[in-house]
Protein backbone atom coordinates (compact mmCIF):
# COMPACT_ATOMS: atom_id res chain seq x y z
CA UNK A 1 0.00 0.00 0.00
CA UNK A 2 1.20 3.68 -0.73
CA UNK A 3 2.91 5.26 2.70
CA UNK A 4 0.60 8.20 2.26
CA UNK A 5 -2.59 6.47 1.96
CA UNK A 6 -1.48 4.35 5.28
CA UNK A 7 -0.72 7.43 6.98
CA UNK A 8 -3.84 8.88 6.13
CA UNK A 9 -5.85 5.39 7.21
CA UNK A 10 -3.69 5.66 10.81
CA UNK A 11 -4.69 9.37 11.27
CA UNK A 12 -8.03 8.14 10.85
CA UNK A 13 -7.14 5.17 13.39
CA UNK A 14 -6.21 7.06 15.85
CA UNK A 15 -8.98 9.63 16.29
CA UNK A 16 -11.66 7.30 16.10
CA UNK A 17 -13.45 6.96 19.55
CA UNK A 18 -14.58 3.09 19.57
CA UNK A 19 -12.39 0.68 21.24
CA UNK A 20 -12.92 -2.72 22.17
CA UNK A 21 -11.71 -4.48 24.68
CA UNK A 22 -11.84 -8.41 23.17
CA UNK A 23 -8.93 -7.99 20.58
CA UNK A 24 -5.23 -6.49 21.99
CA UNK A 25 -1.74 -6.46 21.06
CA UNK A 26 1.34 -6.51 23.06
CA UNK A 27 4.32 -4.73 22.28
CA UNK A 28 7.93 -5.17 23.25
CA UNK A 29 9.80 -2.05 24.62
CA UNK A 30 12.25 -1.74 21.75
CA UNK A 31 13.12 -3.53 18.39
CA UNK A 32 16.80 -3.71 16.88
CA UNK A 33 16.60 -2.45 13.08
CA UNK A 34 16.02 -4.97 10.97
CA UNK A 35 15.25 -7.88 13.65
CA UNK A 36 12.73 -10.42 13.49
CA UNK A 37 10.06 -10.17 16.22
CA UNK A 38 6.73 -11.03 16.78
CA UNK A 39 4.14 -9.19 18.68
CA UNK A 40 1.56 -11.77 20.55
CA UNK A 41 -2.40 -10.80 20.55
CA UNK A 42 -5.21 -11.48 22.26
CA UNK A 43 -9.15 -12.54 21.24
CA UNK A 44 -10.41 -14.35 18.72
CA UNK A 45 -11.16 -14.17 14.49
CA UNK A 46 -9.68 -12.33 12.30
CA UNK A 47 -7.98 -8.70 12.50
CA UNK A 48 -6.04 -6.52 10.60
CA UNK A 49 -2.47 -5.11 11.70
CA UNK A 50 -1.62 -1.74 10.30
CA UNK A 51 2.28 -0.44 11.35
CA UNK A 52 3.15 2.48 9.98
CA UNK A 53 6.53 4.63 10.89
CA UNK A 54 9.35 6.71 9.42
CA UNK A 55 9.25 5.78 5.45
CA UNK A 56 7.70 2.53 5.60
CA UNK A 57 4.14 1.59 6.10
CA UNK A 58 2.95 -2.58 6.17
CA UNK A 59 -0.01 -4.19 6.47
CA UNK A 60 -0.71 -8.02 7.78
CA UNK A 61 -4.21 -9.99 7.90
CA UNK A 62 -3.98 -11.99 11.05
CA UNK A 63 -5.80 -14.14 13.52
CA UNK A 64 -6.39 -12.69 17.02
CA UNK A 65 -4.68 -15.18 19.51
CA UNK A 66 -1.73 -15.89 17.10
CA UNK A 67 1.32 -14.07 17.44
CA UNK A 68 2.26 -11.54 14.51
CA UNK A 69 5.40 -12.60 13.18
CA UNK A 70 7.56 -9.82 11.38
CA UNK A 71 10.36 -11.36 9.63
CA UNK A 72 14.07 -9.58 9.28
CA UNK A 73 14.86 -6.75 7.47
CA UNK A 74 10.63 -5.41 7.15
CA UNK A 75 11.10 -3.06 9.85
CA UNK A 76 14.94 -1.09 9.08
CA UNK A 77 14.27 2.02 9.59
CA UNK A 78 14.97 3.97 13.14
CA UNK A 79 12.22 5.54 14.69
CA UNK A 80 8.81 5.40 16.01
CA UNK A 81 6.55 3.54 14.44
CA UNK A 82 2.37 3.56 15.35
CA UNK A 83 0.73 0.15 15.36
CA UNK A 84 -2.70 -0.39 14.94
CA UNK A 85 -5.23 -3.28 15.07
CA UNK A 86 -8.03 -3.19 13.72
CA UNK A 87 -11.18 -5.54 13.63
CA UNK A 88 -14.49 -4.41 11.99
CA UNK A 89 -15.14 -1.21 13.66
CA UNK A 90 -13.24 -1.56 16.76
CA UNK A 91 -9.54 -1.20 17.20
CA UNK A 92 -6.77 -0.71 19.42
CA UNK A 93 -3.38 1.87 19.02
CA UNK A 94 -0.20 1.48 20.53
CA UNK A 95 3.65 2.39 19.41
CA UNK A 96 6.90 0.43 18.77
CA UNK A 97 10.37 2.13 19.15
CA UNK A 98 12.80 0.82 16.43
CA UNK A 99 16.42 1.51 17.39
CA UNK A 100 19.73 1.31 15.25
CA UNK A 101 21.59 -2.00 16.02
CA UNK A 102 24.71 -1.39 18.29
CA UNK A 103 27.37 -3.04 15.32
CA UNK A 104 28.96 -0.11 13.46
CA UNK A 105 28.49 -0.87 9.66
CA UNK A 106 29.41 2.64 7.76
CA UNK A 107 31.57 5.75 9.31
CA UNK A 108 31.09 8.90 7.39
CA UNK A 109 34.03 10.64 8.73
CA UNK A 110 35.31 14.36 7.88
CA UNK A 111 38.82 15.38 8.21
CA UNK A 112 40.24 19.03 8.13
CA UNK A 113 41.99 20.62 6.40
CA UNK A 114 43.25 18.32 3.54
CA UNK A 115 46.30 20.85 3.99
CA UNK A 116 47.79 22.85 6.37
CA UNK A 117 51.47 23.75 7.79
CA UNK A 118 53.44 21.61 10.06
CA UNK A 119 53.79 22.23 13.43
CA UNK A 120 49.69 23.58 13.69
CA UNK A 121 48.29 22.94 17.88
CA UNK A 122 45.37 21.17 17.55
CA UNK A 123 45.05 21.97 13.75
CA UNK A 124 43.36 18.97 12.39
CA UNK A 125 39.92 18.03 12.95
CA UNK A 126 38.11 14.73 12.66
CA UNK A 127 34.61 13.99 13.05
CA UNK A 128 32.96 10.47 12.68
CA UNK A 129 29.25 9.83 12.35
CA UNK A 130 28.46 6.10 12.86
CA UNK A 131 25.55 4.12 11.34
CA UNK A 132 24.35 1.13 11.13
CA UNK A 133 24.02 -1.73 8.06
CA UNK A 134 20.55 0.02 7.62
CA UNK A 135 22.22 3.05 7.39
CA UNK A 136 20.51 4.17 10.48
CA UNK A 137 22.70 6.39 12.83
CA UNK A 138 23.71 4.73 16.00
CA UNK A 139 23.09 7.16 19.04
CA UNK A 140 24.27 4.57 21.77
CA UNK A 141 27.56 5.29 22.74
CA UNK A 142 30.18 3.81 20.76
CA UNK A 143 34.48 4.01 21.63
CA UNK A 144 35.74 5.85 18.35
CA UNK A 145 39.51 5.13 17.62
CA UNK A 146 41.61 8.20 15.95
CA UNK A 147 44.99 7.49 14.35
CA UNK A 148 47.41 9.98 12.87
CA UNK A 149 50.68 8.84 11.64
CA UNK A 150 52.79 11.25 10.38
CA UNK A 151 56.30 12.53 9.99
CA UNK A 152 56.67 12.67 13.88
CA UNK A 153 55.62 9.14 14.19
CA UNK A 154 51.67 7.86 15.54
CA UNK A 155 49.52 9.51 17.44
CA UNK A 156 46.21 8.02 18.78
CA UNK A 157 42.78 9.26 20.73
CA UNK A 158 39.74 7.28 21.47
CA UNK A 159 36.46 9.35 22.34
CA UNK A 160 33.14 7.76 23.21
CA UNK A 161 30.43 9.36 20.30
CA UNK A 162 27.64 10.78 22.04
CA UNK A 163 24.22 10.66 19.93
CA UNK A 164 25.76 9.11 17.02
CA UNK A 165 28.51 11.66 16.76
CA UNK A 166 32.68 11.65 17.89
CA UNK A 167 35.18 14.40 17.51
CA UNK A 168 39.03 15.06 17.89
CA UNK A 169 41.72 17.20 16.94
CA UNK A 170 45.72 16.69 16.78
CA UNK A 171 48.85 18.39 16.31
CA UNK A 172 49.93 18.47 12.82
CA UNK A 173 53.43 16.99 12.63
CA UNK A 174 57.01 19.19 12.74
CA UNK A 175 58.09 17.77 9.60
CA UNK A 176 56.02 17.99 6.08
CA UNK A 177 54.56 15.13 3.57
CA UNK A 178 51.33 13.10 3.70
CA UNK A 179 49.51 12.38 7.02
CA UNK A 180 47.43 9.31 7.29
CA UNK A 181 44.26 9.92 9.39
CA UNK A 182 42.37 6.93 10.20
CA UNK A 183 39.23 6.86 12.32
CA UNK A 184 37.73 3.17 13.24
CA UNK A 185 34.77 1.88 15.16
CA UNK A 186 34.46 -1.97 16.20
CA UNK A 187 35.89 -3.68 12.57
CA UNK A 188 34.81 -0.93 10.44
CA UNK A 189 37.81 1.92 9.70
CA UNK A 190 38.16 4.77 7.01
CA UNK A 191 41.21 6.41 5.67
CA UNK A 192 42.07 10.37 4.81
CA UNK A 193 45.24 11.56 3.98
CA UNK A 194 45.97 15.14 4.75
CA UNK A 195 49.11 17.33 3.13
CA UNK A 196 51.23 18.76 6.03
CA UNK A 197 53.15 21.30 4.03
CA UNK A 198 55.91 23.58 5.80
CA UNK A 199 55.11 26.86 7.34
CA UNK A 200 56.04 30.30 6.43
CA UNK A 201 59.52 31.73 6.21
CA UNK A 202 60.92 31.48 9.82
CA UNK A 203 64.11 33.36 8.55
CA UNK A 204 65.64 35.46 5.87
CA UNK A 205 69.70 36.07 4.85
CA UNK A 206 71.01 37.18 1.81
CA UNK A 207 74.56 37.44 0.22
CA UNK A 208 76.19 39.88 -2.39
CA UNK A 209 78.54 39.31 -5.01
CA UNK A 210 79.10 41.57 -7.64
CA UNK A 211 78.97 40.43 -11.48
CA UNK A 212 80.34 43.12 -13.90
CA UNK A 213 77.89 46.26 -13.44
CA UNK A 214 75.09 44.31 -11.56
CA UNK A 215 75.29 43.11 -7.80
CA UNK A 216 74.32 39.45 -7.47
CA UNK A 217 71.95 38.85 -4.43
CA UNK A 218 71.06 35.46 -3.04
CA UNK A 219 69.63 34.13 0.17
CA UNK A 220 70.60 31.25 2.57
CA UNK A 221 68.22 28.08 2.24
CA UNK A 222 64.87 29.49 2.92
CA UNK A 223 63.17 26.96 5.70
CA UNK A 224 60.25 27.11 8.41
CA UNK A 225 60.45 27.31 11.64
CA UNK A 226 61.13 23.48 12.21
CA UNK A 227 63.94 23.72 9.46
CA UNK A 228 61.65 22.21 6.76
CA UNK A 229 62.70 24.00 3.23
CA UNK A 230 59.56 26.38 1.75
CA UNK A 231 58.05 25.11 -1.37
CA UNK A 232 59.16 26.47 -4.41
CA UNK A 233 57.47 29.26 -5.45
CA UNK A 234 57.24 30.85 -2.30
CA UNK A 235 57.78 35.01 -3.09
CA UNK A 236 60.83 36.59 -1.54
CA UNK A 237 60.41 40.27 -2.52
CA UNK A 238 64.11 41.49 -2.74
CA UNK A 239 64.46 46.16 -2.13
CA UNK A 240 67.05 48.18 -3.46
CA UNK A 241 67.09 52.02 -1.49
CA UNK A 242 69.37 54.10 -3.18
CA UNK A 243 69.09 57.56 -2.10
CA UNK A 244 65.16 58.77 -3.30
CA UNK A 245 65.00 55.79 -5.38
CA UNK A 246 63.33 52.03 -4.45
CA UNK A 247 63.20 49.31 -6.10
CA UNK A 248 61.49 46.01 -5.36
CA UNK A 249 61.57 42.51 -7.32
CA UNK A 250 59.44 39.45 -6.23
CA UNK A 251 61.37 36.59 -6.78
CA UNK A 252 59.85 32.57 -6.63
CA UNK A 253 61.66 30.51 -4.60
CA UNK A 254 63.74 27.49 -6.78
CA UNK A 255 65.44 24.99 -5.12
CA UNK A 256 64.93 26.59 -1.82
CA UNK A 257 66.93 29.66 -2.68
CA UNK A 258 65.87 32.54 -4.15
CA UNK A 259 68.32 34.95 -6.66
CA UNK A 260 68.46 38.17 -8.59
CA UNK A 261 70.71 40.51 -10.11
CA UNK A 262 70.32 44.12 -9.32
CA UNK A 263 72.11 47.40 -10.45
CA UNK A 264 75.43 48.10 -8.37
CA UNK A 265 74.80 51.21 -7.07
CA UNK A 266 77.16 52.84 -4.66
CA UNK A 267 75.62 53.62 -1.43
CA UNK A 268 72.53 51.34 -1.87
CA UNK A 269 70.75 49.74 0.69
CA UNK A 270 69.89 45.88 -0.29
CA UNK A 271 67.34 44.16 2.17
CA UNK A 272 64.71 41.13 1.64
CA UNK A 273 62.00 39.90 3.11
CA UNK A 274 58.58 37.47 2.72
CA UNK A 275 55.69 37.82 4.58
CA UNK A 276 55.73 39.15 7.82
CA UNK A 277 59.65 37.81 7.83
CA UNK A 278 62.50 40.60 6.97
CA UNK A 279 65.88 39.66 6.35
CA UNK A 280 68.74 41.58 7.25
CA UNK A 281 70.23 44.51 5.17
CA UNK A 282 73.32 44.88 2.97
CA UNK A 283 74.85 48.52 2.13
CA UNK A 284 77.42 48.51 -1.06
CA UNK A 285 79.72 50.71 -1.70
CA UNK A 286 80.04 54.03 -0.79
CA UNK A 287 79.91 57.46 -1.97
């Protein structure tokens, strides 16, 4: 039968006034998704058993006295679900409470960022929702293992979900390259991988050499503050002060150096920085 025409037959159920007392039906407390249960009645003849709940809606012809049985996998669905007997114009109303089985199937689990810099406090984030094989979420508490193995070795949390849901955050590592972050609940696991990439500029040097007319600038091995090397392309933004005069180049870090050639003027003032990092200063010359 078509859910909304159930629905509509239970509203009309349920607001009707007659009730007899020679047909009944006994409930249990709570059904597992997806279990097979039966639910005993009373009284004699035949009856009709309407059960009707969140997205599903079945019907049964059965004889009063004879337990109802409802095989596996009918009722999969978490919820509550109204149950209704009915027999000529008499009829009794009661509800079942469906509830997700306890045996993590699925984990939808979100991990963040899928990048970041080394050496972040508490800069990823995971968050695991767990559901059932009905794909119904499970809101008893459930222990929710957290593993991230990185540069700096493992690291590993366990949190109890509360109402289906389990969070956690972690250090990202001091050194950069993939992290593995795997969350896992009873034999069920899922796998991210996050890109721990190295942090800004931690500090800034440059030499001068002079090459015919030009002077030849060049910094040190530009790293992060844990000594990692900045990826290339990183802009060092090299400034030439000579007198009223400035001049600035961006230049991409190659090779985790960065290099430019800039007029040799006597008296200039060379310095470099990137970011909120500045380098020191070089004066050439003299006038």
């Amino acid at each position: 039968m078509r859910l909304g025409s159930a629905i509509v037959l239970m509203g009309t159920l349920i607001v009707a006034s007659g009730i007899s007392r020679a047909q009944n039906i006994q409930l249990p407390q709570k059904v597992e998704a997806g279990k097979a249960f039966s639910i005993p009645t009373s009284g004699s003849g035949s009856a009709t058993l309407y059960v009707v709940g969140p997205g599903q809606a079945i019907k049964r012809e059965v004889s009063l006295g004879t337990p109802v049985s409802i095989p596996s996998g009918v009722l999969y669905a978490a919820g509550e679900y109204v149950v209704v007997l009915v027999k000529g114009s008499s009829r009794r109303t009661s509800t079942l409470q469906v509830v997700a089985q306890n045996q993590p199937d699925k984990l939808a689990f979100l991990a963040a960022p899928s990048r970041l810099p080394v050496d972040q406090q508490q800069g990823i984030s995971g968050t695991v929702y767990v559901f059932d094989v009905y794909r119904n979420l499970i809101t008893a508490p459930l222990p929710i293992s957290f593993q991230l193995t990185d540069g700096s070795g493992s690291k590993q949390q366990t949190v109890t979900s509360s109402n289906g849901v389990a969070w956690t955050s972690m250090n990202s590592s001091g050194k950069e390259g993939n992290a593995t972050f795997v969350a896992s609940a009873g034999s069920v696991s899922i796998r991210r991988v996050i890109d721990e990439v190295p942090g800004e500029p931690c500090s800034l040097s440059i030499s001068a050499h002079p090459a015919g007319k030009v002077l030849h600038l060049q910094t040190a091995p530009v790293v992060d503050c844990t000594g990692n090397p900045v990826p290339d392309g990183t802009i060092v933004t090299f400034t030439e002060k000579a007198g009223d005069s400035i001049s600035t180049v961006d230049v991409p870090v190659k090779k985790g150096i960065a290099s430019i050639d800039m007029p040799a003027v006597n008296g200039a003032t060379f310095s470099v920085a990137s970011g909120t990092m500045i380098g020191n200063e070089i004066r050439w010359g003299g006038r």
